[in-house]
Protein backbone atom coordinates (compact mmCIF):
# COMPACT_ATOMS: atom_id res chain seq x y z
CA UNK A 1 0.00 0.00 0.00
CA UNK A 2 1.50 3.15 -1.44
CA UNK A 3 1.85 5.85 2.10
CA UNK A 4 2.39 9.67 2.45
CA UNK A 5 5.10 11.71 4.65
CA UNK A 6 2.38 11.09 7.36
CA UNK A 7 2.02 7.13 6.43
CA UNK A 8 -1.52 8.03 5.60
CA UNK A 9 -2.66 5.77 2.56
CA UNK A 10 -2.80 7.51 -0.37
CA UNK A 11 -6.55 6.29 -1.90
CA UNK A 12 -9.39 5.64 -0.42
CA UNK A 13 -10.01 2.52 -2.10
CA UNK A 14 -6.82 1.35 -0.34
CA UNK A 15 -7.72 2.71 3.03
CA UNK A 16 -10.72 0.23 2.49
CA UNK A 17 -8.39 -2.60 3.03
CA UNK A 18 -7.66 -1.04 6.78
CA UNK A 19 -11.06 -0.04 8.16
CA UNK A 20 -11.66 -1.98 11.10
CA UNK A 21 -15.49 -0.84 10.63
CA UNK A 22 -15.53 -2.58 7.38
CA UNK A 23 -13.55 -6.32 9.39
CA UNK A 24 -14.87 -8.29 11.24
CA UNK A 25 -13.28 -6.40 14.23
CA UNK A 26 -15.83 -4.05 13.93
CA UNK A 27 -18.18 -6.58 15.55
CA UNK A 28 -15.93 -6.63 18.70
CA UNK A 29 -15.12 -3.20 18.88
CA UNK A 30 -18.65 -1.50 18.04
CA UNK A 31 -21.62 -3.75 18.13
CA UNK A 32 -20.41 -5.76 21.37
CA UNK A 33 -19.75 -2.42 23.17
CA UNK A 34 -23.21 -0.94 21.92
CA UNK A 35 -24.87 -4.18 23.35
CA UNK A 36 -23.52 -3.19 26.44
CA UNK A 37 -25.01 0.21 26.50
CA UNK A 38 -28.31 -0.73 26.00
CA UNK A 39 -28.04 -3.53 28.62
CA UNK A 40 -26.73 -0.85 30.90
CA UNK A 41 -29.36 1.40 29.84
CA UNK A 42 -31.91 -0.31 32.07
CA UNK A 43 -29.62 -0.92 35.04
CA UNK A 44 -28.67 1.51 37.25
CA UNK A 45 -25.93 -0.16 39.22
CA UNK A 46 -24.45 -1.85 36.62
CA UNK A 47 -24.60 1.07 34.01
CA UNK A 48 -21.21 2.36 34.86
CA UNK A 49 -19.27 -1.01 35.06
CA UNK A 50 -21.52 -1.39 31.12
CA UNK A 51 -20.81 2.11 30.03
CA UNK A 52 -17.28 3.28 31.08
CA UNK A 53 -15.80 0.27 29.38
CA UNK A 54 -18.27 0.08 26.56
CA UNK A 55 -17.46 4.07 25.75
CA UNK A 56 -13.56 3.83 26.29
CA UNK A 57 -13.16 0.84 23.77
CA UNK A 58 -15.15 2.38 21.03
CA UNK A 59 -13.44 6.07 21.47
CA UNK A 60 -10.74 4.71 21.34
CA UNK A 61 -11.03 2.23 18.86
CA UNK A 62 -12.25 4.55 16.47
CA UNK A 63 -9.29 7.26 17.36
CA UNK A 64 -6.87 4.17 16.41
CA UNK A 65 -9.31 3.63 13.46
CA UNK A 66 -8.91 7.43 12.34
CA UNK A 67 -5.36 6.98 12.69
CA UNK A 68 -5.31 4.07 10.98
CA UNK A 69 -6.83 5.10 7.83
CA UNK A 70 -8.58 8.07 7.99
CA UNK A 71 -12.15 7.12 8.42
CA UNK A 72 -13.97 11.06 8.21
CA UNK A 73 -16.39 10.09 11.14
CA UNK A 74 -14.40 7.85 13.53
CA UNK A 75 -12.39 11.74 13.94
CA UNK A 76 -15.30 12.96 15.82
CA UNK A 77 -16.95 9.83 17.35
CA UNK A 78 -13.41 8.83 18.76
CA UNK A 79 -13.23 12.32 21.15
CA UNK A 80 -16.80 12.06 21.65
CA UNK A 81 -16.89 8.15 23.26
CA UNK A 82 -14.02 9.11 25.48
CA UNK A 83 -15.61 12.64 26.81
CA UNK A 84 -18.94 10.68 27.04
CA UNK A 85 -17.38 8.04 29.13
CA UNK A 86 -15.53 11.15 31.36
CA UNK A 87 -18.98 12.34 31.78
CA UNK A 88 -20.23 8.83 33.27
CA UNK A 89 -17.50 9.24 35.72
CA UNK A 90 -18.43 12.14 36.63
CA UNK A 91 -22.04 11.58 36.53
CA UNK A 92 -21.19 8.18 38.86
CA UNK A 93 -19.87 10.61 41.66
CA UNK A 94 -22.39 13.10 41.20
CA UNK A 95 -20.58 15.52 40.15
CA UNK A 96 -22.99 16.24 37.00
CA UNK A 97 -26.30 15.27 36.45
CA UNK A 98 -27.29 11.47 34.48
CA UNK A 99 -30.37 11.53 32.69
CA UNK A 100 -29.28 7.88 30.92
CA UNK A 101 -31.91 8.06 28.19
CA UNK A 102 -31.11 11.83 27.16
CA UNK A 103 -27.28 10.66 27.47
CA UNK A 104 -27.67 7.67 25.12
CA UNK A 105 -29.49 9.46 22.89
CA UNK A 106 -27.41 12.60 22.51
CA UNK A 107 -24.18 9.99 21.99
CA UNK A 108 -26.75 8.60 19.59
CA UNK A 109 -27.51 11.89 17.62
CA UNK A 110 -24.17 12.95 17.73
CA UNK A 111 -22.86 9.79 16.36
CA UNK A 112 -25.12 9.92 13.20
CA UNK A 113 -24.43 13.41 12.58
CA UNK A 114 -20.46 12.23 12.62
CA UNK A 115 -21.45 9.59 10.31
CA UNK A 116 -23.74 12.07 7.92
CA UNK A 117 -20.20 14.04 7.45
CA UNK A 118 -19.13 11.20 5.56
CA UNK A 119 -21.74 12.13 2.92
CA UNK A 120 -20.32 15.78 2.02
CA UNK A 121 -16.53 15.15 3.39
CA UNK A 122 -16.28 11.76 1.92
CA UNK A 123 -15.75 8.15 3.90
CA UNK A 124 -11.75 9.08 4.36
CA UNK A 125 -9.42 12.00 5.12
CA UNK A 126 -7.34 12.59 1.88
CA UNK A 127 -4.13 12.70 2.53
C-alpha cells in the first residue's frame, strides 16, 4: 500500500483494506460495546461497570481507526466516546447530572451526525 510523509494511505479505495469498521473487528469493537449500553441502559448499578468500558473501547477504537486510515467520522466519534465516558464518571460521583436516556441518545444523535459528514466530506481524510 502506497503511504504519504504522514504514512496516511494515499486512496481511499486502499484505506478500504484497513477499516476496522468494514472487518470483522468491527463486531468486537462496536456492536459488542453498543450491546452493552443498551443492557446498561436499564440498570442503574451496573450502568457504569456497562458504560465506562463500553465508551472507552469504542473512542478509542475509532481514534486508532482514524489513525489508521482516515475514516472522516471515527475523527469525531473517537473524542466524543471518550468525553462521554468522562462524563459517566463524573455523573457516577455526582458531580454532574445522568439523565441515561437523554445521554444515550445525545451519543446517539451525535454519532449519526459524525457519520452524515461522511456524505459531504467523503468516507476518508485525503491525505
Amino acid at each position: 500500500m502506497e503511504t504519504n510523509e504522514s504514512n496516511f494511505p494515499v486512496s481511499a479505495a486502499s484505506c478500504h483494506t484497513t477499516d476496522w469498521l468494514c472487518s470483522g473487528k468491527g463486531l468486537l469493537l462496536w456492536c459488542l460495546p453498543t450491546l452493552a449500553l443498551i443492557v446498561g441502559g436499564s440498570s442503574s448499578t451496573m450502568r457504569p461497570w456497562l458504560w465506562v468500558p463500553a465508551l472507552l473501547v469504542m473512542g478509542i477504537a475509532c481514534l486508532a481507526n482514524a489513525a489508521r486510515c482516515g475514516r472522516v467520522h471515527c475523527y469525531f466519534t473517537g473524542p466524543l466516546y471518550v468525553l462521554a465516558a468522562a462524563y459517566v464518571v463524573l455523573a457516577e460521583f455526582h458531580l454532574v447530572p445522568m439523565n441515561p436516556n437523554g445521554f444515550l441518545g445525545a451519543v446517539l444523535l451525535l454519532t449519526l451526525l459524525a457519520c452524515l459528514a461522511e456524505f459531504p466530506l467523503g468516507k476518508y481524510r485525503k491525505p
